[in-house]
Protein backbone atom coordinates (compact mmCIF):
# COMPACT_ATOMS: atom_id res chain seq x y z
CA UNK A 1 182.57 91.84 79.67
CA UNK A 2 179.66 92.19 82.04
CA UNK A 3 179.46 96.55 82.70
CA UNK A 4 177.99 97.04 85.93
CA UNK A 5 176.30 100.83 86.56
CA UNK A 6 175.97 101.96 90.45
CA UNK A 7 172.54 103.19 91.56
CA UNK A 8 171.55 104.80 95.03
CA UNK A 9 168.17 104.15 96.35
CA UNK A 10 166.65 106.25 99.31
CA UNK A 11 164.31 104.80 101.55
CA UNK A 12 163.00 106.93 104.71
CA UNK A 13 166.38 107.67 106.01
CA UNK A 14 168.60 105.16 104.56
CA UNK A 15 170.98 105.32 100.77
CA UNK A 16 170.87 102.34 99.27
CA UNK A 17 173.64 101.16 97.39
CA UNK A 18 172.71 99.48 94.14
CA UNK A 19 174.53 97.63 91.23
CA UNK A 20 173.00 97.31 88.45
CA UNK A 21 173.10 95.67 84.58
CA UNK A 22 170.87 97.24 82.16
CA UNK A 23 170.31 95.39 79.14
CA UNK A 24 166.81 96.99 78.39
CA UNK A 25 165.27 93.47 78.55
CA UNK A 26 161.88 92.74 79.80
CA UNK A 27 163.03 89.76 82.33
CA UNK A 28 164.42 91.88 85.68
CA UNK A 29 166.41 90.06 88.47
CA UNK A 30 166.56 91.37 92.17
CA UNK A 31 169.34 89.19 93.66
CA UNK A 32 170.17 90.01 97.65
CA UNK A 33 172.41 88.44 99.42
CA UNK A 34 173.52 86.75 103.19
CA UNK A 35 173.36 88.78 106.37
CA UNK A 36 177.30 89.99 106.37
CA UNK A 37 177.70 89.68 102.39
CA UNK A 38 177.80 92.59 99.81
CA UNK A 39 176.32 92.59 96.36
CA UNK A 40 180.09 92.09 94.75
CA UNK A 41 179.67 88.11 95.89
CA UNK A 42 176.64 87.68 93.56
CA UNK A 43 177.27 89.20 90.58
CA UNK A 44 178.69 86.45 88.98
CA UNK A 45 174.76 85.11 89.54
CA UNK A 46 173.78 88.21 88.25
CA UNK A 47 175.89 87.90 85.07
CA UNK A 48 174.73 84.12 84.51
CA UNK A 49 171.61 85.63 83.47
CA UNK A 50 172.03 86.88 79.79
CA UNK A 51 169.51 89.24 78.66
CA UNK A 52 168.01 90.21 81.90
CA UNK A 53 168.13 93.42 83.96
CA UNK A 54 169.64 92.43 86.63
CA UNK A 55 170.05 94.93 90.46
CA UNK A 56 171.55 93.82 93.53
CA UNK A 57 171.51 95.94 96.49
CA UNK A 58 173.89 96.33 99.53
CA UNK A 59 171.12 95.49 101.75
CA UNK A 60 170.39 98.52 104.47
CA UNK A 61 173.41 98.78 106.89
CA UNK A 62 175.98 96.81 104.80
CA UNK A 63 178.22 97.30 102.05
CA UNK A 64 178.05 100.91 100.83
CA UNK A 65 174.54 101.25 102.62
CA UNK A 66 175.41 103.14 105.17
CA UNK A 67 172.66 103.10 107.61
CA UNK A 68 174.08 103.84 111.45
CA UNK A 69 170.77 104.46 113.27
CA UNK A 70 169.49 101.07 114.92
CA UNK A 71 165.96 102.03 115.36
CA UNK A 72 165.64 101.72 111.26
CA UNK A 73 165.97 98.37 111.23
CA UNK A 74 163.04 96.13 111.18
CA UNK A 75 161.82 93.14 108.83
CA UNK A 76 158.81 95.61 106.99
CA UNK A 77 161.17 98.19 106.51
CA UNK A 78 163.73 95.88 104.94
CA UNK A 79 160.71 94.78 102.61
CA UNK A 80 160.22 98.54 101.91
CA UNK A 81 164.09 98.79 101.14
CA UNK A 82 163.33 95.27 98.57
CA UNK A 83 159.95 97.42 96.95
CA UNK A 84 161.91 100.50 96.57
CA UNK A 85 164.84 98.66 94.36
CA UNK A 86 161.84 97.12 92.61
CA UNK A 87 160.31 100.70 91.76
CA UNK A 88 163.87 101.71 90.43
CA UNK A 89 164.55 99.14 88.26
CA UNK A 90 161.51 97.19 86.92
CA UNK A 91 158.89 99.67 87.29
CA UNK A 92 155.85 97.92 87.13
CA UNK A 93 156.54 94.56 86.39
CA UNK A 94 157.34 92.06 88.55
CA UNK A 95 160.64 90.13 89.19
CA UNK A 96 162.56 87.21 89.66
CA UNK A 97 163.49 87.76 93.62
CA UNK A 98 166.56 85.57 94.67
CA UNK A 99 167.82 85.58 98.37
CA UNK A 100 170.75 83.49 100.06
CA UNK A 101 170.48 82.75 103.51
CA UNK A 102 169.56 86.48 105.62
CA UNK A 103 168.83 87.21 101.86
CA UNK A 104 165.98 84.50 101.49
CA UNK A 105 164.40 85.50 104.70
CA UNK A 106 163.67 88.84 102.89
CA UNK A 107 162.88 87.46 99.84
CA UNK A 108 160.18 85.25 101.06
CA UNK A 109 159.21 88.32 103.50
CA UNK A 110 158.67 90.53 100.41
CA UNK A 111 156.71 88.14 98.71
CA UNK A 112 154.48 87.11 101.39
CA UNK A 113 153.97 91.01 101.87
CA UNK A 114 153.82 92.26 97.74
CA UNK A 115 153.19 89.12 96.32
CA UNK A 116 152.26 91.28 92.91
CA UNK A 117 155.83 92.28 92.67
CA UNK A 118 157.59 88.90 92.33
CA UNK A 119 157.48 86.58 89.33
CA UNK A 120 159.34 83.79 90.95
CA UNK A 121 161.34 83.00 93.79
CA UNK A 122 164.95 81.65 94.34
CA UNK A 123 165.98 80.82 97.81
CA UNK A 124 169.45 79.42 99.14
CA UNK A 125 169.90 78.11 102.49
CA UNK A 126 167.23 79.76 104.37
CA UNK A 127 167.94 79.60 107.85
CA UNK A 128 164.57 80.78 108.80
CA UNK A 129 161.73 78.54 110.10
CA UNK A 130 159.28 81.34 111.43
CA UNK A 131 158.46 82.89 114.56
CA UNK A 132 156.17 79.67 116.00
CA UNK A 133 159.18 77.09 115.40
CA UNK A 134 162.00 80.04 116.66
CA UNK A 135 165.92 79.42 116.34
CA UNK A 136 167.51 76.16 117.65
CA UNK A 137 170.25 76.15 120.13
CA UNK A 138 172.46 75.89 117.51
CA UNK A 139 170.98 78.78 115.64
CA UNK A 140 171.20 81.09 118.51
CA UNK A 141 174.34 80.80 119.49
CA UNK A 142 175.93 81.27 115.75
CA UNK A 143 174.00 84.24 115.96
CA UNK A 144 174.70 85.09 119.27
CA UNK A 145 178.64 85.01 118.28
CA UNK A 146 177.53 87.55 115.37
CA UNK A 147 175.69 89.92 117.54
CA UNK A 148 178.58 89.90 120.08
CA UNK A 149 181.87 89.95 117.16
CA UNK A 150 183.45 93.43 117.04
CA UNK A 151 183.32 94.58 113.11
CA UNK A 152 186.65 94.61 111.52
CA UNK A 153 187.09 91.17 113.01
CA UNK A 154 187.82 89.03 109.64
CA UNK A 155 187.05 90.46 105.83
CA UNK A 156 183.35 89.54 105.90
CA UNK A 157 183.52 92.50 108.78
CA UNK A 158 185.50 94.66 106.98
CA UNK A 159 183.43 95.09 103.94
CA UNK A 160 181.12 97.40 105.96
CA UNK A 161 180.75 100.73 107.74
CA UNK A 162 181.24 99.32 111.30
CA UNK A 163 178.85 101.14 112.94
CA UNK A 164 176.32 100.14 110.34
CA UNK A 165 176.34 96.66 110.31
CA UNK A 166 176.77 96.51 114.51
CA UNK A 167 173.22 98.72 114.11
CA UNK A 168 172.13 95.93 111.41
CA UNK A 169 172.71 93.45 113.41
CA UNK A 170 171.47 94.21 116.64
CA UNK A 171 168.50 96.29 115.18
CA UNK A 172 167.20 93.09 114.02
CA UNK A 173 168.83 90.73 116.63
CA UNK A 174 166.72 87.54 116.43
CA UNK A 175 163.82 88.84 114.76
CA UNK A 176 161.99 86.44 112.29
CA UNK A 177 160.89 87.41 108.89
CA UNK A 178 157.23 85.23 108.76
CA UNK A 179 154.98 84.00 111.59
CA UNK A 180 154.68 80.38 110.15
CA UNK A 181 156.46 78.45 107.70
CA UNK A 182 152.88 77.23 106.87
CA UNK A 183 152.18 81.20 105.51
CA UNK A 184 154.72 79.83 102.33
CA UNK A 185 151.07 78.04 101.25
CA UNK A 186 150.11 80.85 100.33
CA UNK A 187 153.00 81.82 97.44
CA UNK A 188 151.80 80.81 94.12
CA UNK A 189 154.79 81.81 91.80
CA UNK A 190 157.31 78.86 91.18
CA UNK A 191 160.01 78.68 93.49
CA UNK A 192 163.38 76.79 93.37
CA UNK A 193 165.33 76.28 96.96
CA UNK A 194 168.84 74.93 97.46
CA UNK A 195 168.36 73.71 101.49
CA UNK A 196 171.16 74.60 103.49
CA UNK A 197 173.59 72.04 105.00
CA UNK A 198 175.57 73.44 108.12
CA UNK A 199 174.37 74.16 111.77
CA UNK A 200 172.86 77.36 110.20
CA UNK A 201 171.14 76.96 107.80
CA UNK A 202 169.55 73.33 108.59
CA UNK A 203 168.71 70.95 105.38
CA UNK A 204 164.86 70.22 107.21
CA UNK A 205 164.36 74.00 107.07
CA UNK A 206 164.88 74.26 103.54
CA UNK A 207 162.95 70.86 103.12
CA UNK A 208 160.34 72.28 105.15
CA UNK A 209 159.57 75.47 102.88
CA UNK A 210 159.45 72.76 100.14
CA UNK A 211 156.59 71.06 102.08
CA UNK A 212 154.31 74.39 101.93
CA UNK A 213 155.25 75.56 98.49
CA UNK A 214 152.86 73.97 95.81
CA UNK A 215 155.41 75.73 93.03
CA UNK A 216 158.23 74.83 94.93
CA UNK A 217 161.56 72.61 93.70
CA UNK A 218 164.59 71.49 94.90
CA UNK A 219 167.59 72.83 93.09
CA UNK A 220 171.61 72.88 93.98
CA UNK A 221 173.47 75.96 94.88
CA UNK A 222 175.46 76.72 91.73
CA UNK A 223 174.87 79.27 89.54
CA UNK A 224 174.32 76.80 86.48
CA UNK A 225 170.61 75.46 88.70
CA UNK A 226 169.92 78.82 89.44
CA UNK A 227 170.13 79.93 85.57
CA UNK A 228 168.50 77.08 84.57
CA UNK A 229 165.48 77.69 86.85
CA UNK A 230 165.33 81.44 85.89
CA UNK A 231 165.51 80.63 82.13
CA UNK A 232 162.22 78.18 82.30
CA UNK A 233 160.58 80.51 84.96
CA UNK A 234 157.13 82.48 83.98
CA UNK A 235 159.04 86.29 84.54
């Protein structure tokens, strides 16, 4: 059985809640997930990867990240909060970053910003097409229904300190994480993506970050592509 340590990372004002798998291996996985998840959905992704050091955050403002202060939120400093896990747990070597949905929008955020810190990339259902293209309609209003829901509304809600992930939310609001889809070009670690498939996280979004990435392949969702992938990958 899989024994799973808890970490805190601080970052300017904020504890970040960590879990972690130390196997003292050389490969290190940073796996963050969706914007109202917690890191107990992925660790079954984490555990997939045997032999790896493995960390997956509460990202800043959910989970046990309590972070109440809505001025702290802001795409660079969520990148800072990605670097700062890095620091903790791989040192100086880079790592296999893996996002799903508000979770690849960081990941691809981090590596456009540190591209020295990530090995490779995995990325399910972005829902992010950049600043230029904006959200659709359809986009905005899903989101709009998040910014507006009152936390403890549902379980996803009540997984988090309510005041933190109302200042998450609406410290970010509809913020983008990149300028341009085109700035993907410039990634030249191999990246897998599993394209989304609801109103979301739209299928030509995923297929469009497929367009720009010359290292970039289409995998499924399940944790079987995503070991797979990791397995072959250069980290």
């Amino acid at each position: 059985m899989t024994t799973w340590e808890h970490d805190v990372v601080e970052v300017d004002a904020c504890r970040l809640s960590v879990a972690r798998r130390v196997a003292g291996a050389d490969r290190v996985a940073v796996i963050l997930h969706a914007q109202l998840g917690v890191e107990a959905v992925f660790r079954p992704r984490g555990e997939a990867l045997a032999g790896w050091d493995v960390a997956i955050p509460d990202l800043r403002g959910r989970g046990r990240s309590v972070c109440r202060d809505e001025s702290m939120y802001s795409w660079p400093r969520l990148v800072d909060d990605v670097v700062a896990v890095c620091d903790r747990v791989a040192g100086n070597r880079r790592v296999l970053l893996a996002g799903s949905s508000f979770g690849s929008g960081l990941a691809v955020a981090t590596a456009l910003a540190h591209p020295d810190r990530v090995a490779a990339l995995v990325l399910w259902a972005p829902p992010y097409a950049g600043a230029a293209a904006g959200w659709t309609d359809g986009q905005r209003a899903i989101q709009q229904r998040n910014l507006a829901a009152a936390p403890g509304d549902g379980p996803k809600w009540a997984r988090h300190d309510p005041e933190s992930i109302t200042a998450a939310l609406r410290g970010l609001g509809f913020a983008q994480p990149f300028d341009d889809v085109a700035q993907l070009d410039s990634i030249g670690v191999a990246v897998a993506v599993s394209p989304g498939a609801d109103d979301l996280h739209l299928p030509w979004i995923g297929g469009s970050y497929l367009r720009h990435l010359g290292h970039g392949e289409r995998i499924d969702e399940s944790t079987a592509a995503f070991s797979t992938f990791a397995r072959r990958g250069p980290n």
